[in-house]
N, C-alpha and C. Protein backbone atom coordinates (compact mmCIF):
# COMPACT_ATOMS: atom_id res chain seq x y z
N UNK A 1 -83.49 -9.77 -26.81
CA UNK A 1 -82.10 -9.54 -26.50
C UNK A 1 -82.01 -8.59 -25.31
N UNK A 2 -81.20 -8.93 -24.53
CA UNK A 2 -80.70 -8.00 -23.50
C UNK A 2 -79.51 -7.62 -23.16
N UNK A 3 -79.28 -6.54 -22.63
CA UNK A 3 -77.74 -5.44 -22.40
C UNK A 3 -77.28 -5.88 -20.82
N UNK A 4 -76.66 -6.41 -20.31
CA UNK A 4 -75.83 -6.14 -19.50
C UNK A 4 -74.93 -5.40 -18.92
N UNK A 5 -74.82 -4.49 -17.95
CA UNK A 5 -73.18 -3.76 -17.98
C UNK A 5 -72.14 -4.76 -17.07
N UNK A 6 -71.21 -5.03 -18.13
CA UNK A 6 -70.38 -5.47 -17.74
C UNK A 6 -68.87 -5.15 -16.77
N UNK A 7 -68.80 -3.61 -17.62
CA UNK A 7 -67.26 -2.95 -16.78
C UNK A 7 -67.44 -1.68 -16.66
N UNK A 8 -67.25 -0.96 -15.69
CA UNK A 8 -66.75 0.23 -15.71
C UNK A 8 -65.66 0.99 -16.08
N UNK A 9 -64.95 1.55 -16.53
CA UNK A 9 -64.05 1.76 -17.15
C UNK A 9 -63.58 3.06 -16.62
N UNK A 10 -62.22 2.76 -16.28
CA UNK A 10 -61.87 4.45 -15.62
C UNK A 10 -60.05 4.75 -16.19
N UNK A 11 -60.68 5.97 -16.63
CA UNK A 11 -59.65 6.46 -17.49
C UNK A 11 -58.00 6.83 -16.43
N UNK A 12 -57.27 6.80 -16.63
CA UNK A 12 -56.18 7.08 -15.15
C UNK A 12 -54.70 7.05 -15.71
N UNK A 13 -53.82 7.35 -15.17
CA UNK A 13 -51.87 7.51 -15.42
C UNK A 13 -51.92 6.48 -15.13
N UNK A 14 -52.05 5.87 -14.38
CA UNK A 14 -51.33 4.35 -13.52
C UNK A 14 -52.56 3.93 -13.20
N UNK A 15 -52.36 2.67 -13.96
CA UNK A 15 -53.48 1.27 -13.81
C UNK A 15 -53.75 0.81 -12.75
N UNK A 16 -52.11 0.55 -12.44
CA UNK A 16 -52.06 -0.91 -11.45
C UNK A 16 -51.95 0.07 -10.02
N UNK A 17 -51.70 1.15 -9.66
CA UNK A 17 -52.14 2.19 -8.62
C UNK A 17 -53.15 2.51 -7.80
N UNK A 18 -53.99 3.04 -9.40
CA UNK A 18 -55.20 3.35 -8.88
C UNK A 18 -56.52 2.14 -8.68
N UNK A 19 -56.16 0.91 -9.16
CA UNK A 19 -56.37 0.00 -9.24
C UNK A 19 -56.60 -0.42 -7.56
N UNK A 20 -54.95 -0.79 -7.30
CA UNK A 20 -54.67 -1.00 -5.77
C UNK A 20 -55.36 -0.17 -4.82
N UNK A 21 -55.59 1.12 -5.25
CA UNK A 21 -56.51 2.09 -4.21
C UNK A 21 -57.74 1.43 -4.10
N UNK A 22 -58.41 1.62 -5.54
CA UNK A 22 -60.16 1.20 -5.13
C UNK A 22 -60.26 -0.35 -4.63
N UNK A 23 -59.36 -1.00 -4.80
CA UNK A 23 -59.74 -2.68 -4.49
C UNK A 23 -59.59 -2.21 -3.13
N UNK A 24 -59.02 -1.53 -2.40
CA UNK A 24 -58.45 -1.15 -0.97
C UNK A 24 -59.81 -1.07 -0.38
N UNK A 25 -60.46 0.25 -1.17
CA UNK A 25 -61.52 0.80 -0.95
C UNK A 25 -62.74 -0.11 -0.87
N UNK A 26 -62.97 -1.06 -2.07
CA UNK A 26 -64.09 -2.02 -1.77
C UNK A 26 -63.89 -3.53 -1.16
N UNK A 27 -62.30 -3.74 -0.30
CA UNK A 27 -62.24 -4.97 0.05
C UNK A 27 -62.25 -5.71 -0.88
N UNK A 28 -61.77 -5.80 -2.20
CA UNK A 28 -61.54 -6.43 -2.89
C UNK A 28 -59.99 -7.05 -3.47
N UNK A 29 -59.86 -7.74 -4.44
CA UNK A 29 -58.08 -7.97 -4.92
C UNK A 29 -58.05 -7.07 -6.46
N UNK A 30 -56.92 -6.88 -6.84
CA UNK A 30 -56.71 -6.15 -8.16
C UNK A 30 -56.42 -8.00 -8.99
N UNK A 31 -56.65 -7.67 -9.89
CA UNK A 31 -55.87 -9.42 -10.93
C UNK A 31 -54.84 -9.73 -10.77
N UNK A 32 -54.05 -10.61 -11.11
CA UNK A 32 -52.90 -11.00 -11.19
C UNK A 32 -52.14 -10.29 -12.27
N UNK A 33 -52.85 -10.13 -13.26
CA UNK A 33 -52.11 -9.32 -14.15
C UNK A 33 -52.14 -8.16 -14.87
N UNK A 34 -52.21 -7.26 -13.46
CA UNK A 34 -52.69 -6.06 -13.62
C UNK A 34 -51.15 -5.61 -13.75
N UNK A 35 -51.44 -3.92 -14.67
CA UNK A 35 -49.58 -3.63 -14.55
C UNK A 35 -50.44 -2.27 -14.66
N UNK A 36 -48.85 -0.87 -15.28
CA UNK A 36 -49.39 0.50 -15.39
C UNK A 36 -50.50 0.92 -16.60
N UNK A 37 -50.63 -0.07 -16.98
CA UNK A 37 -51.38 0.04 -18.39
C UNK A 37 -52.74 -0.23 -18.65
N UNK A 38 -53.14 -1.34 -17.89
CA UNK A 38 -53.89 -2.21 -17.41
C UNK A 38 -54.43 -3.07 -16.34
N UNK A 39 -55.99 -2.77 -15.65
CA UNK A 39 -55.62 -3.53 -14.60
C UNK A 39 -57.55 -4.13 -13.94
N UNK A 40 -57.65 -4.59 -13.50
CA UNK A 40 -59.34 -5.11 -13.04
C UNK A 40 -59.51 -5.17 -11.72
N UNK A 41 -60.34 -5.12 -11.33
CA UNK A 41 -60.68 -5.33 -9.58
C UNK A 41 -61.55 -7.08 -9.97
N UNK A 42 -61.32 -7.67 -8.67
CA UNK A 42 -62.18 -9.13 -8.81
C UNK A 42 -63.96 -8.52 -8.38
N UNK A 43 -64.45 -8.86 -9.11
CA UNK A 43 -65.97 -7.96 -8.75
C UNK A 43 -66.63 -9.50 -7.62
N UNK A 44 -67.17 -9.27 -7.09
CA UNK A 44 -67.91 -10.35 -6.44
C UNK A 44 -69.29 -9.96 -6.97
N UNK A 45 -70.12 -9.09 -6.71
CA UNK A 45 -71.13 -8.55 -7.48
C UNK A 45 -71.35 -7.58 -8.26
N UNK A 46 -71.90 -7.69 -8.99
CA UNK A 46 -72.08 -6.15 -10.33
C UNK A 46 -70.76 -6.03 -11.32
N UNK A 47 -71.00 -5.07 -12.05
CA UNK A 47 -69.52 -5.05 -13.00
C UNK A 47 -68.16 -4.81 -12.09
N UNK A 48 -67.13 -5.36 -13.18
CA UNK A 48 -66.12 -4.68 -12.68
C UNK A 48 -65.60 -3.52 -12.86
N UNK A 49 -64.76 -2.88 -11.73
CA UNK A 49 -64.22 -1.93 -12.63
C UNK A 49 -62.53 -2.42 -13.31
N UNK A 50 -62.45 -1.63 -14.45
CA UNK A 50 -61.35 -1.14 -14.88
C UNK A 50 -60.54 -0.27 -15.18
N UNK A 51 -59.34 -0.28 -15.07
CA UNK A 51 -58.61 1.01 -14.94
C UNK A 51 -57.37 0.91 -16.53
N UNK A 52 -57.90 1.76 -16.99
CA UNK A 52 -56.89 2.18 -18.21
C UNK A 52 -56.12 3.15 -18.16
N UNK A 53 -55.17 2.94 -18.70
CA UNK A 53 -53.64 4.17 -18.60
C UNK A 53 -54.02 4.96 -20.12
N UNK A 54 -54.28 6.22 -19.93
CA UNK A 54 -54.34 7.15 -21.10
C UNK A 54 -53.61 8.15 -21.02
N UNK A 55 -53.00 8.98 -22.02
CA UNK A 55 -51.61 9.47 -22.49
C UNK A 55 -52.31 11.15 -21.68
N UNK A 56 -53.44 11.61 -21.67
CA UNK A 56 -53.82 12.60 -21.18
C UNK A 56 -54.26 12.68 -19.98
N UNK A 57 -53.97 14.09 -18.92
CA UNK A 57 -53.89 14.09 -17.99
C UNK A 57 -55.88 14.37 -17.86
N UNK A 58 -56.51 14.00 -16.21
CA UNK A 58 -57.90 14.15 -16.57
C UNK A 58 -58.03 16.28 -16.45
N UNK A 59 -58.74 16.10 -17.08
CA UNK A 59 -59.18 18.16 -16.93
C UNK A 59 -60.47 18.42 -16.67
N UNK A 60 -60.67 19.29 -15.69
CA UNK A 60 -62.05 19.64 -15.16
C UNK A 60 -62.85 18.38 -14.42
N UNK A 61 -64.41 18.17 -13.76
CA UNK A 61 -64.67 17.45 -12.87
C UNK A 61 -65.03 15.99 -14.17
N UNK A 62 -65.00 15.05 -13.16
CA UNK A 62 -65.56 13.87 -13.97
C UNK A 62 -67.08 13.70 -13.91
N UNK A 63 -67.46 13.31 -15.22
CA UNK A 63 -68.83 13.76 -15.63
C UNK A 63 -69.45 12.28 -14.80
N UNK A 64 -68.84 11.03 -14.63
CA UNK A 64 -69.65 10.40 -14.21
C UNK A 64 -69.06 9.55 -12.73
N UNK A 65 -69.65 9.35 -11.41
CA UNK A 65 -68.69 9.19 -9.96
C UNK A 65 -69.64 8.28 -9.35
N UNK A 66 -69.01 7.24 -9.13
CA UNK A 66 -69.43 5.98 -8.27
C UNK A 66 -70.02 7.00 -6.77
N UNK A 67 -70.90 6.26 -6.31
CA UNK A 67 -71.99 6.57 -4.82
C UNK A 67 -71.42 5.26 -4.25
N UNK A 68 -71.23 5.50 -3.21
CA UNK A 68 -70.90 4.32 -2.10
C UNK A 68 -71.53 4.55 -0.86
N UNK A 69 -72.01 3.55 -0.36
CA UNK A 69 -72.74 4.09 0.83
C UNK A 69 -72.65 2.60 2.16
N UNK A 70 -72.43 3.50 3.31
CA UNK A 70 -71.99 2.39 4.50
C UNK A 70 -72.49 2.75 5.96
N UNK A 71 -72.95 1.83 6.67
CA UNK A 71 -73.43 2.22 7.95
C UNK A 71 -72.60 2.69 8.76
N UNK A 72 -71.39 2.42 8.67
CA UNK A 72 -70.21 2.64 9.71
C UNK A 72 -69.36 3.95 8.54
N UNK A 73 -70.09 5.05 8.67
CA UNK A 73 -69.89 6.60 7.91
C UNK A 73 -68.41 6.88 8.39
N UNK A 74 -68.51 7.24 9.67
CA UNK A 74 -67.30 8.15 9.91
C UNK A 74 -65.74 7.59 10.07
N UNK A 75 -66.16 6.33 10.62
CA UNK A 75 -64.91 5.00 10.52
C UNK A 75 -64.33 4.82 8.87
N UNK A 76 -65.51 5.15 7.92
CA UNK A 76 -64.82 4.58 6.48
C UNK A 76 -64.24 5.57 6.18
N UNK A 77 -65.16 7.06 6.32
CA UNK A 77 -64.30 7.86 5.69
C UNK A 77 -62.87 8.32 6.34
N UNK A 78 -62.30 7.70 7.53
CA UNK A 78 -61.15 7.81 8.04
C UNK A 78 -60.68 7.09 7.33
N UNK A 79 -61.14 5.68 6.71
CA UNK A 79 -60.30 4.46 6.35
C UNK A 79 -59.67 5.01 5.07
N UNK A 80 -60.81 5.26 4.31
CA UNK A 80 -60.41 5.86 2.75
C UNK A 80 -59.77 7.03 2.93
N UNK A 81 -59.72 8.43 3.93
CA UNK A 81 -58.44 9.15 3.75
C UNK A 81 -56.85 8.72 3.74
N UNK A 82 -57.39 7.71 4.52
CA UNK A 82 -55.63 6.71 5.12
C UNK A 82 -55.32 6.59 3.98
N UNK A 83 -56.00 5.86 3.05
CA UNK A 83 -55.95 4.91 2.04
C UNK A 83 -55.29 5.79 0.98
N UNK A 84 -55.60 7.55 0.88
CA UNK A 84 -55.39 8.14 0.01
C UNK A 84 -56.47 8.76 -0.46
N UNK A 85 -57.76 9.03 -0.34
CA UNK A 85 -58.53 9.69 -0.33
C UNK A 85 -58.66 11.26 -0.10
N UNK A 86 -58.83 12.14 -0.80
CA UNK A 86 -58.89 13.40 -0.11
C UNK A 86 -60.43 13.97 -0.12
N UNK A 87 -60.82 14.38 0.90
CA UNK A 87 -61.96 15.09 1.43
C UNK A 87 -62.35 16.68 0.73
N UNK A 88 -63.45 16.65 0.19
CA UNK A 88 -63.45 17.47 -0.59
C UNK A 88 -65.24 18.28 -0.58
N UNK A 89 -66.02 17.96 0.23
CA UNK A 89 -67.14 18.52 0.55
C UNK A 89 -68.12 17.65 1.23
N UNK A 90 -69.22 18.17 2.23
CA UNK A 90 -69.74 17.11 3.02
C UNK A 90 -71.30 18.03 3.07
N UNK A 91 -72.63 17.05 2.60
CA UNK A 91 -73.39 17.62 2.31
C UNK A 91 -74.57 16.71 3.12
N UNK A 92 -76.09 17.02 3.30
CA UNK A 92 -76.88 16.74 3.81
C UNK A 92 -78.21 16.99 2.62
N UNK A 93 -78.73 16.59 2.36
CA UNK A 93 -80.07 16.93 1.09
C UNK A 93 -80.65 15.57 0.61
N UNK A 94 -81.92 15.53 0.68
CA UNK A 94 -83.31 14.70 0.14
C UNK A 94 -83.18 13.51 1.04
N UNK A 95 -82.80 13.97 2.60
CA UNK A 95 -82.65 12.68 3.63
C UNK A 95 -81.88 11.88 3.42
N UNK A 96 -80.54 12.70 2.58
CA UNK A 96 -79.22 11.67 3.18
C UNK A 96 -78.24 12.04 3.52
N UNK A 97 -77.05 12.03 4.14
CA UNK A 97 -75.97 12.67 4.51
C UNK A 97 -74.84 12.06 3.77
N UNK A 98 -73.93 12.86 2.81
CA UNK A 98 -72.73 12.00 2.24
C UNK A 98 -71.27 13.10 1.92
N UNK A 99 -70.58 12.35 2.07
CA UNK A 99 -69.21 13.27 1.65
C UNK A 99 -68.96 12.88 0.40
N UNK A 100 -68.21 14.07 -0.52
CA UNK A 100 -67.66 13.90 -1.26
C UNK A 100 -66.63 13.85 -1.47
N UNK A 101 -65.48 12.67 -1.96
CA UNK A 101 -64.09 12.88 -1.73
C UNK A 101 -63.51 12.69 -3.09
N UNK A 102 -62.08 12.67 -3.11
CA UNK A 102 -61.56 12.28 -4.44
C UNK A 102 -60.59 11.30 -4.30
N UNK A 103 -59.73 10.63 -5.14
CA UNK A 103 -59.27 9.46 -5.54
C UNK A 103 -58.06 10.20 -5.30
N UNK A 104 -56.62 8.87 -5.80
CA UNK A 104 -55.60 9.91 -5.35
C UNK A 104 -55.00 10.54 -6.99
N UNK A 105 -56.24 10.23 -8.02
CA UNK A 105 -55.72 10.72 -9.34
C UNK A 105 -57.19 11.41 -9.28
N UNK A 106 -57.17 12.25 -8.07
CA UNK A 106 -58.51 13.41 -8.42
C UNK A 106 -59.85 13.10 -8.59
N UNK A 107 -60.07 12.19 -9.20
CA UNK A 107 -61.52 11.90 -9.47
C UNK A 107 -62.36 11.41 -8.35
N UNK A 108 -64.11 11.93 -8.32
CA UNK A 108 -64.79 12.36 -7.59
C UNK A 108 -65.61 10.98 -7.34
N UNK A 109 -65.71 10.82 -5.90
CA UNK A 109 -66.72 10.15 -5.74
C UNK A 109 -67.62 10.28 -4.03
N UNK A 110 -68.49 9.42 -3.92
CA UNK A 110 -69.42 10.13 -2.69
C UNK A 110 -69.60 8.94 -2.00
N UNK A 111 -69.46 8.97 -0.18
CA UNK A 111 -69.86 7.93 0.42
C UNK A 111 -71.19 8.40 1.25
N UNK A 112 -72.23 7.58 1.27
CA UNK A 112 -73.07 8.05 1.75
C UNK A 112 -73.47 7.37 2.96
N UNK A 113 -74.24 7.80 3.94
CA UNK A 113 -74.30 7.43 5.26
C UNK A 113 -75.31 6.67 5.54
N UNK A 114 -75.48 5.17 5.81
CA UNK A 114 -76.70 4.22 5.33
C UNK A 114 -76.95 4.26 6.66
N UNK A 115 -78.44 4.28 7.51
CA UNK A 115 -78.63 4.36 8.82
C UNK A 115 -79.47 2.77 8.94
């Protein structure tokens, strides 16, 4: 028998929002029947993510943050501030260069600079 991961799952106020952000973010579409409650990105490869609406606000850092990484560094991370992204630390260590930014419901994630 074998395990697959199928979804990612991300806890959030607004589904169909934060939804619309990251599909932004990976060139992707949100579903058709995504709303505030509920919502999917179309995955072309690997799991999808999903975004669930939970009654609590998030507190303190998120224990677990997608790595993204792109040859064209400084162009994306303009794209994703546009997008709603906020910039939040920019680091260099074990031969790679990546920023860390956040979502526009706070949560942390890192683009890294693919040469």
């Amino acid at each position: 028998m074998s395990i697959t991961l199928e979804n990612i799952a991300v806890d959030c106020a607004n589904a169909k929002a934060l939804a619309t952000f990251w599909a932004a973010v990976l060139s992707s579409e949100v579903e058709a029947e995504a709303n505030e409650f509920f919502a999917t990105i179309k995955a072309t490869a690997g799991p999808t993510l999903m975004f669930l609406q939970v009654p609590e606000p998030r507190t303190g850092k998120n224990r677990l943050h997608l790595d993204l990484a792109t040859a064209d560094w400084s162009a994306e991370v303009d794209r994703l501030v546009d997008l709603g992204a906020k910039r939040l630390d920019e680091h260099t260590e074990y031969g790679t260069h990546w920023i860390t930014l956040a979502d526009p419901e706070g949560n942390v994630f890192d683009l890294a600079e693919h040469h």
